[in-house]
Protein backbone atom coordinates (compact mmCIF):
# COMPACT_ATOMS: atom_id res chain seq x y z
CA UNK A 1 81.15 17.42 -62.89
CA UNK A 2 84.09 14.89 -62.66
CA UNK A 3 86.10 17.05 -64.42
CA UNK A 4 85.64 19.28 -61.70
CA UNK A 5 86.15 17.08 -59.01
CA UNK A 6 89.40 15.82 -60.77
CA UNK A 7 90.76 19.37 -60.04
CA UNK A 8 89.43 19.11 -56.75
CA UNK A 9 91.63 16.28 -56.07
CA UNK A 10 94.71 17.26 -57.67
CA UNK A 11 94.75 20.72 -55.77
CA UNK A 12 93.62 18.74 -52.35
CA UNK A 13 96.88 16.22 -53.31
CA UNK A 14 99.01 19.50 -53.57
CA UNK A 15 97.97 20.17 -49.90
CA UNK A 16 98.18 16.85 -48.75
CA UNK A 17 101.81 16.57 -49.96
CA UNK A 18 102.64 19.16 -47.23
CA UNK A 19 102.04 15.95 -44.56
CA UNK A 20 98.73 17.20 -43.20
CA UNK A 21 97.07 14.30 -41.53
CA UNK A 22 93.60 13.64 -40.76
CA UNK A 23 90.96 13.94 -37.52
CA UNK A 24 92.74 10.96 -35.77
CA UNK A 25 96.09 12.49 -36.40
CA UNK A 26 97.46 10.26 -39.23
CA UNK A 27 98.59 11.16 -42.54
CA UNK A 28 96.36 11.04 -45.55
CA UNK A 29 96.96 9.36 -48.81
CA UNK A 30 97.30 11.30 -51.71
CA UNK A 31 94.06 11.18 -53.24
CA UNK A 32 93.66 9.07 -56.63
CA UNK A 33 92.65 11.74 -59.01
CA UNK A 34 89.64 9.48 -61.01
CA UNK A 35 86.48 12.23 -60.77
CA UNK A 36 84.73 10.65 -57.64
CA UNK A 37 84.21 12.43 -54.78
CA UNK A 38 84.36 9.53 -52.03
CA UNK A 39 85.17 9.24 -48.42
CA UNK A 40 88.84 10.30 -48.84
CA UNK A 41 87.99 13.42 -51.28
CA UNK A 42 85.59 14.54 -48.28
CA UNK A 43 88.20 13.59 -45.79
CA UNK A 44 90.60 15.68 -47.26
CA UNK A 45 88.56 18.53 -48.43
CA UNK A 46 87.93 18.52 -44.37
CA UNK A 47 91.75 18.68 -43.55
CA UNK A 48 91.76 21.36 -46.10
CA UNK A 49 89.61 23.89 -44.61
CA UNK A 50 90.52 23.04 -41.06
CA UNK A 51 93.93 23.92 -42.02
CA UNK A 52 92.71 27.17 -43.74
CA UNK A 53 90.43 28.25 -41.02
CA UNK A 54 87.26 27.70 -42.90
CA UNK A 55 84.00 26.23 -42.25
CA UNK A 56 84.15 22.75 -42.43
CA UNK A 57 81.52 20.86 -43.95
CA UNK A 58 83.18 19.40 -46.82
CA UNK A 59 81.33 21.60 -49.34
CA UNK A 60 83.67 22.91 -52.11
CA UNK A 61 82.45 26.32 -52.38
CA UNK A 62 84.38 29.43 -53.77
CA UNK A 63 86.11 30.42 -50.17
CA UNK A 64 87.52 26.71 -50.22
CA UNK A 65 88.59 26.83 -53.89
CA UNK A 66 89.87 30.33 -53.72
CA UNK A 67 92.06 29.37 -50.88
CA UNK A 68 92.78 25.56 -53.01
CA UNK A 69 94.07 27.46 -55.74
CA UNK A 70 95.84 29.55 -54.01
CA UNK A 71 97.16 27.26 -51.96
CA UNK A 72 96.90 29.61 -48.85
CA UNK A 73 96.42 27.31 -45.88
């Protein structure tokens, strides 16, 4: 599992190095890839799939990690 979410936050840092900010309209930190899936993993999961048009509820499913892997946001 934090294997998984490692990957999760490398691909969200990908994104996130394209200056997307948050819900309050600031920038987010690059995520520190360590395997736990905190506040900023979910707050940047969220920027994710607003940016790709997808639901968002913060719940990594394959629509959000087809378009993570893909990049195509």
């Amino acid at each position: 599992m934090a294997k998984d979410v490692k990957t999760l936050q490398a691909l969200l840092n990908l994104f996130l190095t394209a200056g997307d900010a948050g819900e309050d309209g600031n920038p987010i930190a690059p995520l520190t890839v360590d395997g736990t899936a905190g506040a900023a993993t979910k707050q940047a999961a969220l920027a994710f799939q607003t940016a790709a048009h997808l639901v968002t509820d913060a719940i990594v499913g394959p629509r959000t990690w087809r378009k993570l892997v893909e990049q195509d946001f």
